[in-house]
PDB file of N, CA and C in Angstrom:
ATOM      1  N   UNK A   1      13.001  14.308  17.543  1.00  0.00           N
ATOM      2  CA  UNK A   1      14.274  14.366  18.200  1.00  0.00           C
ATOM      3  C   UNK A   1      15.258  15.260  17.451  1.00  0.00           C
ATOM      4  N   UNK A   2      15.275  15.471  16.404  1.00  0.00           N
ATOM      5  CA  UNK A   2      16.221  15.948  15.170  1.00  0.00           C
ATOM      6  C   UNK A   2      16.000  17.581  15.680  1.00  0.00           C
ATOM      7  N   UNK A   3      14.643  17.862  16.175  1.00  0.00           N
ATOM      8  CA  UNK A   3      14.600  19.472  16.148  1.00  0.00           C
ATOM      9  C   UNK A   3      15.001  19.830  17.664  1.00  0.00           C
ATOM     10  N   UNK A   4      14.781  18.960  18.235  1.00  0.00           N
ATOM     11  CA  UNK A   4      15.261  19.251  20.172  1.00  0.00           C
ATOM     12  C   UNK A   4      16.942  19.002  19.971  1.00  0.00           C
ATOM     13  N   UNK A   5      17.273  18.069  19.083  1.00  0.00           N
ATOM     14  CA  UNK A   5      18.907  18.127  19.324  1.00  0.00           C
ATOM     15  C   UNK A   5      19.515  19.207  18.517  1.00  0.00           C
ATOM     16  N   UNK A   6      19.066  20.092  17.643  1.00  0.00           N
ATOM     17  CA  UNK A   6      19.245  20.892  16.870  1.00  0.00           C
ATOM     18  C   UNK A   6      18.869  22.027  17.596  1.00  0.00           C
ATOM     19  N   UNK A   7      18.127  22.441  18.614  1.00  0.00           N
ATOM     20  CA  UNK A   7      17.900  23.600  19.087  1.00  0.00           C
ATOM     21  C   UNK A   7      19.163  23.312  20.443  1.00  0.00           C
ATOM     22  N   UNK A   8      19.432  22.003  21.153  1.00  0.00           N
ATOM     23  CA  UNK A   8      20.431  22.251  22.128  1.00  0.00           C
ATOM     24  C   UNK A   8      21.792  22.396  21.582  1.00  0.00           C
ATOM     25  N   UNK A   9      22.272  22.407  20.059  1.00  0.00           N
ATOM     26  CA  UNK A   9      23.146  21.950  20.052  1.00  0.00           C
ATOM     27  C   UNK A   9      23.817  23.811  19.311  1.00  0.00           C
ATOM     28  N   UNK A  10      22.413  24.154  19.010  1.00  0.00           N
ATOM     29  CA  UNK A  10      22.600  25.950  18.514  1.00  0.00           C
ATOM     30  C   UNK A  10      22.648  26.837  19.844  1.00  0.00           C
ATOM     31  N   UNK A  11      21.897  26.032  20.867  1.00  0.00           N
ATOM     32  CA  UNK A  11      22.367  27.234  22.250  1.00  0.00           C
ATOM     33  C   UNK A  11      23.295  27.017  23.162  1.00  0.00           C
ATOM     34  N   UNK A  12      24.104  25.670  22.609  1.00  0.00           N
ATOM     35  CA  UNK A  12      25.103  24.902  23.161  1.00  0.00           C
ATOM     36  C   UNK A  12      24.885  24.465  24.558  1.00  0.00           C
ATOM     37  N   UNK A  13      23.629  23.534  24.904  1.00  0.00           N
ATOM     38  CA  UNK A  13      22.926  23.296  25.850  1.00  0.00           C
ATOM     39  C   UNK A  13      23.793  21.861  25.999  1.00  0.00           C
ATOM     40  N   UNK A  14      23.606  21.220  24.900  1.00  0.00           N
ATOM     41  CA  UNK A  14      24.529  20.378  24.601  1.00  0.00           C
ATOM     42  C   UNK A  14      25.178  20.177  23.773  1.00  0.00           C
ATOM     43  N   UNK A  15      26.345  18.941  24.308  1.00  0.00           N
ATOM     44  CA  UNK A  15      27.602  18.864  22.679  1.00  0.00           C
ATOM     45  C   UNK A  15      27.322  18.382  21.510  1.00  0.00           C
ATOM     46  N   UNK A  16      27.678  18.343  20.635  1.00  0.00           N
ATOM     47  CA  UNK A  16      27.364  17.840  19.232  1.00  0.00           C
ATOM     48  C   UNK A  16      26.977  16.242  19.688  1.00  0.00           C
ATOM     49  N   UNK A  17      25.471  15.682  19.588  1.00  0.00           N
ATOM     50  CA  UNK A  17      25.127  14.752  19.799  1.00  0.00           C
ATOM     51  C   UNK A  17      23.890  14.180  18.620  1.00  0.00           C
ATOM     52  N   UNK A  18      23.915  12.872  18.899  1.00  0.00           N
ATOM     53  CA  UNK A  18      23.629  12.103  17.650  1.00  0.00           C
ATOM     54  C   UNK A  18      21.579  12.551  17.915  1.00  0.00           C
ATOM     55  N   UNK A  19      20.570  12.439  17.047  1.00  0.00           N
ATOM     56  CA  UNK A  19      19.790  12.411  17.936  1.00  0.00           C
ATOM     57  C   UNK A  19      18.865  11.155  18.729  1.00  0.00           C
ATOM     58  N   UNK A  20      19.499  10.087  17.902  1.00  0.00           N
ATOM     59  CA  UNK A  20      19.357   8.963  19.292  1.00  0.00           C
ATOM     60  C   UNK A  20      20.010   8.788  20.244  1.00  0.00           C
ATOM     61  N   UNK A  21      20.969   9.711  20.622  1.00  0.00           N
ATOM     62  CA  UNK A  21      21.676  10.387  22.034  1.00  0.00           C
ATOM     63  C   UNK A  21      20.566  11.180  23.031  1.00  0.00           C
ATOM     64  N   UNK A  22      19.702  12.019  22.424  1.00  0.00           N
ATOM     65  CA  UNK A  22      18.776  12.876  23.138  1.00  0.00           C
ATOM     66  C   UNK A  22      17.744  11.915  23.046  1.00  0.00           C
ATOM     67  N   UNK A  23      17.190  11.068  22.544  1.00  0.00           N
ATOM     68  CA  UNK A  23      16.392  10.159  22.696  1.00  0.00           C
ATOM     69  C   UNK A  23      16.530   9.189  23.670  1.00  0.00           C
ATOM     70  N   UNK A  24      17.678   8.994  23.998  1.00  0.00           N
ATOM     71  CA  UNK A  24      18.052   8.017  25.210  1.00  0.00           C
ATOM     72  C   UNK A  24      18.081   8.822  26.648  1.00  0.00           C
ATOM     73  N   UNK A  25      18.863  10.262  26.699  1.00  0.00           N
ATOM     74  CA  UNK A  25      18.777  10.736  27.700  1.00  0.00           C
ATOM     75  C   UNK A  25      17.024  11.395  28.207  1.00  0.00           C
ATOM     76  N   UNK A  26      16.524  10.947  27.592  1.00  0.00           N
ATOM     77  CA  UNK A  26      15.117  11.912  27.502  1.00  0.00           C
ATOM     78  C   UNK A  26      14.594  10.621  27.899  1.00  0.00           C
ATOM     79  N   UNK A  27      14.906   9.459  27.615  1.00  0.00           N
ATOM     80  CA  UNK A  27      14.035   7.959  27.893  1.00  0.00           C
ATOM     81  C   UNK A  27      14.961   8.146  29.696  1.00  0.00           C
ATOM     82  N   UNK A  28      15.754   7.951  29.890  1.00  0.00           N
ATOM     83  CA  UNK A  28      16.410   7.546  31.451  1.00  0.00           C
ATOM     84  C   UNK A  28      16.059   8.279  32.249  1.00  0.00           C
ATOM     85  N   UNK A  29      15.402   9.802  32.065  1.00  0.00           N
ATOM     86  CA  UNK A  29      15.215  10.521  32.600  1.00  0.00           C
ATOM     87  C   UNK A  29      13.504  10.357  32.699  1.00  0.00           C
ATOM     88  N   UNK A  30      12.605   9.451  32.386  1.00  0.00           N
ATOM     89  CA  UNK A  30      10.953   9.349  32.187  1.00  0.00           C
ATOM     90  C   UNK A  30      10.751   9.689  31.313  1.00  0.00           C
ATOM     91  N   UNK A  31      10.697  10.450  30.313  1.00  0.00           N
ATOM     92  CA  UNK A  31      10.530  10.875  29.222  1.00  0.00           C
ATOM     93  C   UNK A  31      10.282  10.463  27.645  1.00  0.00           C
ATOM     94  N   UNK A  32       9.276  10.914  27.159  1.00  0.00           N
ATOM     95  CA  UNK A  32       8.891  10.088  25.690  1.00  0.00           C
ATOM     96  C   UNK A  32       8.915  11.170  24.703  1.00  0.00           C
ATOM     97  N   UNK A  33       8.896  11.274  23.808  1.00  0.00           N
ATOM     98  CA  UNK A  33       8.310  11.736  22.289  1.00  0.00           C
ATOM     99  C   UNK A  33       7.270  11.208  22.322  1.00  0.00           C
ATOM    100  N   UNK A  34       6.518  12.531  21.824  1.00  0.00           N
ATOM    101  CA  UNK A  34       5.514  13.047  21.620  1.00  0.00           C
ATOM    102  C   UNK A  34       4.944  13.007  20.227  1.00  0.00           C
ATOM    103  N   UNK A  35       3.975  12.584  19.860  1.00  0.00           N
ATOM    104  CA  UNK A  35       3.426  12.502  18.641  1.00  0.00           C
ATOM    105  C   UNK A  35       2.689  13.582  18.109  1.00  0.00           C
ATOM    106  N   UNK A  36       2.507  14.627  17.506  1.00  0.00           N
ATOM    107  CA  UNK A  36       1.656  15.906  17.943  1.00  0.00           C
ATOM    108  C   UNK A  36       0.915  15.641  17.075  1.00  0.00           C
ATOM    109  N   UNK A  37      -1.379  15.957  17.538  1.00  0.00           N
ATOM    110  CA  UNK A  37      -2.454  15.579  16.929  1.00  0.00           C
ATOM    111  C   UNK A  37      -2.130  17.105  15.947  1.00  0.00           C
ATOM    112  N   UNK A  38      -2.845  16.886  14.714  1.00  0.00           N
ATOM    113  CA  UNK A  38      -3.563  17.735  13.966  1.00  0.00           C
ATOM    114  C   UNK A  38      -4.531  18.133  14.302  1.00  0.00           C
ATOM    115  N   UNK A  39      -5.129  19.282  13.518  1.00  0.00           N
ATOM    116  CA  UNK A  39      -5.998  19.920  14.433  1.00  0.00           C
ATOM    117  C   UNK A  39      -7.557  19.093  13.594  1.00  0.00           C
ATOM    118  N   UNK A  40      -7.392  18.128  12.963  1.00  0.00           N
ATOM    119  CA  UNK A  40      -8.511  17.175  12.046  1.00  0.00           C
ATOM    120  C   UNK A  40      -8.800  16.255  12.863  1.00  0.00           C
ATOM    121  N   UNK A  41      -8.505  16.162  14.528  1.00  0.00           N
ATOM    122  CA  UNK A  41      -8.770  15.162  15.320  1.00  0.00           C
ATOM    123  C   UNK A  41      -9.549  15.291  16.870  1.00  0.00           C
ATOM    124  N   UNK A  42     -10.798  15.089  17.531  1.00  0.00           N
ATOM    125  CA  UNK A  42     -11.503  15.754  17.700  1.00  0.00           C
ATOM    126  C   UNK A  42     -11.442  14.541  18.887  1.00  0.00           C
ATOM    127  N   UNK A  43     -11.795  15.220  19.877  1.00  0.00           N
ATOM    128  CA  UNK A  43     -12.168  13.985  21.320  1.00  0.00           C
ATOM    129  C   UNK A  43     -13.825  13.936  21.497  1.00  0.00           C
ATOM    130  N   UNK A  44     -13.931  14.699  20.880  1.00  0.00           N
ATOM    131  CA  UNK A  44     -15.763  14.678  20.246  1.00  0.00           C
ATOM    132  C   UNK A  44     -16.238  13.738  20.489  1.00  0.00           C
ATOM    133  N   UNK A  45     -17.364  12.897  20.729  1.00  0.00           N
ATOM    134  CA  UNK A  45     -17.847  11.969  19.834  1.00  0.00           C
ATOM    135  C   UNK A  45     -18.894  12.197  19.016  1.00  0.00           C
ATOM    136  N   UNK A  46     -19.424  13.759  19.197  1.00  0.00           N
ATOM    137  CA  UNK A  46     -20.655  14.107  17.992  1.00  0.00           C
ATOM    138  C   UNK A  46     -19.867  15.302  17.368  1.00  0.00           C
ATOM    139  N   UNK A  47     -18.597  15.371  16.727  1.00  0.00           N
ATOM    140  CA  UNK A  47     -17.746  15.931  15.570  1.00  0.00           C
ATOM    141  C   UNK A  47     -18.345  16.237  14.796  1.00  0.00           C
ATOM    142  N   UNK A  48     -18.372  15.081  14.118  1.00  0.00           N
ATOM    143  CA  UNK A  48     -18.951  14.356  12.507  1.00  0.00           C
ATOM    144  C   UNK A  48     -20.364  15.501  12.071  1.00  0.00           C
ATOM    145  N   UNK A  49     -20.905  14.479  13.125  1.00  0.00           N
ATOM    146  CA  UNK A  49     -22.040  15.588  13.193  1.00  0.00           C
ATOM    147  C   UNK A  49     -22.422  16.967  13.797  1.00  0.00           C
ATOM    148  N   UNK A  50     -21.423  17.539  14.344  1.00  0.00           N
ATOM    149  CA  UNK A  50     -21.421  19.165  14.636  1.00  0.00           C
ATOM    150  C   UNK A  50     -21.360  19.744  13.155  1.00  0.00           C
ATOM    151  N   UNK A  51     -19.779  19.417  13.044  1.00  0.00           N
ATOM    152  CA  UNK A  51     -19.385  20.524  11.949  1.00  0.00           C
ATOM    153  C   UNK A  51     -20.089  20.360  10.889  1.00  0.00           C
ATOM    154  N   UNK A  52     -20.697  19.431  10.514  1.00  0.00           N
ATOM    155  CA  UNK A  52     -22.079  20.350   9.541  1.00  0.00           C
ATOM    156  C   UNK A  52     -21.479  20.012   7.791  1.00  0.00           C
ATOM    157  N   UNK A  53     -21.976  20.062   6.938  1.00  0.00           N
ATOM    158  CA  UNK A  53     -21.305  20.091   4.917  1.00  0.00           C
ATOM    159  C   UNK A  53     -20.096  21.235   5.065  1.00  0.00           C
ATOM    160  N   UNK A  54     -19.533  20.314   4.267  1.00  0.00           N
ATOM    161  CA  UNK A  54     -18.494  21.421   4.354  1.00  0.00           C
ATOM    162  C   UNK A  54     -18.499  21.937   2.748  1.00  0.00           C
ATOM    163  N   UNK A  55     -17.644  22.938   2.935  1.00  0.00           N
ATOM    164  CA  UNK A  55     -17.780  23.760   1.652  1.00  0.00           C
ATOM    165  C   UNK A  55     -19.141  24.775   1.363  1.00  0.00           C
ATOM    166  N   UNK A  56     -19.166  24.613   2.476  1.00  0.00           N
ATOM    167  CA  UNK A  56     -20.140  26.127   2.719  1.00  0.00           C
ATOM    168  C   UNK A  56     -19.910  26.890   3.071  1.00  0.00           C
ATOM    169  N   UNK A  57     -18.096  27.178   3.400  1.00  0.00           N
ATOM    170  CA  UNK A  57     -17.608  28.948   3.910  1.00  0.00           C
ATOM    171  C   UNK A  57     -17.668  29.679   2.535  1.00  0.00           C
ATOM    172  N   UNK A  58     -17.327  29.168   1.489  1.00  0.00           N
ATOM    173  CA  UNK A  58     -16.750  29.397   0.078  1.00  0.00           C
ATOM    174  C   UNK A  58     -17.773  29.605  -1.045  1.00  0.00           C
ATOM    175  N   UNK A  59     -18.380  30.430  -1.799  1.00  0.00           N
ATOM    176  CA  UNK A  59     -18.814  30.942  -2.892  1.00  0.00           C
ATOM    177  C   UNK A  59     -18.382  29.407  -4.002  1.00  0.00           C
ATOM    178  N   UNK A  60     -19.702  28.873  -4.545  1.00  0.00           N
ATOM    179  CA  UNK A  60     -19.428  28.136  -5.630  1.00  0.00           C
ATOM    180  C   UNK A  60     -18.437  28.968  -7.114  1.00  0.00           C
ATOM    181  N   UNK A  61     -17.426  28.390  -7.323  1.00  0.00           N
ATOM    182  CA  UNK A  61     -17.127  29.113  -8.592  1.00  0.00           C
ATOM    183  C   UNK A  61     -18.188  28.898 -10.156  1.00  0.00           C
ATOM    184  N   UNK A  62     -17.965  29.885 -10.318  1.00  0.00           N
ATOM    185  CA  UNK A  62     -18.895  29.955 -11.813  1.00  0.00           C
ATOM    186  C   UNK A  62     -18.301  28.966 -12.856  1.00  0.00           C
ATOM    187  N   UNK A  63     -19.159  28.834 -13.642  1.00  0.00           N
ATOM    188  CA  UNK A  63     -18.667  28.206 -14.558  1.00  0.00           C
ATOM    189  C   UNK A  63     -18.932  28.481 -16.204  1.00  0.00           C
ATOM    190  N   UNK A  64     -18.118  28.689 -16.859  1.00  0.00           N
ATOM    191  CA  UNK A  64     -18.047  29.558 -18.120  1.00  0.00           C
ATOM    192  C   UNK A  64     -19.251  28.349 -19.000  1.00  0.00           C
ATOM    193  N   UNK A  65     -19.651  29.176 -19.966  1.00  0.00           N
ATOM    194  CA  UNK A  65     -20.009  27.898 -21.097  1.00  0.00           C
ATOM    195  C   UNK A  65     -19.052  27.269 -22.018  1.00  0.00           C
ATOM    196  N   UNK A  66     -20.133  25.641 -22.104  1.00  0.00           N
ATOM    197  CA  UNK A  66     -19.107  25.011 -22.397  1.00  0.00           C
ATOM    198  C   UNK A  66     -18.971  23.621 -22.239  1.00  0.00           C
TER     199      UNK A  66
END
């Protein structure tokens, strides 16, 4: 809510409002907040097992003696 009342309030969409002000008008109107997935979350159910060991894009680093 902090970044939607902060972008209306820089294009003067709306007046200086609290942002549980835009949270309420956004609820009366149908409206929810949105939780946004990372991209570590998969509707998959064979994920796990697609993507395979990881740490196999990457060159092992060497290791000095020692």
């Amino acid at each position: 809510m902090a970044k939607l009342a902060a972008y209306c309030r820089k294009r003067k969409i709306l007046p200086a409002i609290s942002d549980e002000w835009v949270r309420r008008l956004l609820r009366r109107e149908g409206l929810t907040a949105q939780r946004v997935k990372t991209w570590k979350t998969s509707s998959d159910p064979r994920f796990d097992e697609k993507r395979g060991p990881s740490g196999g894009s990457m060159p092992s680093a060497r290791r000095g003696p020692g």
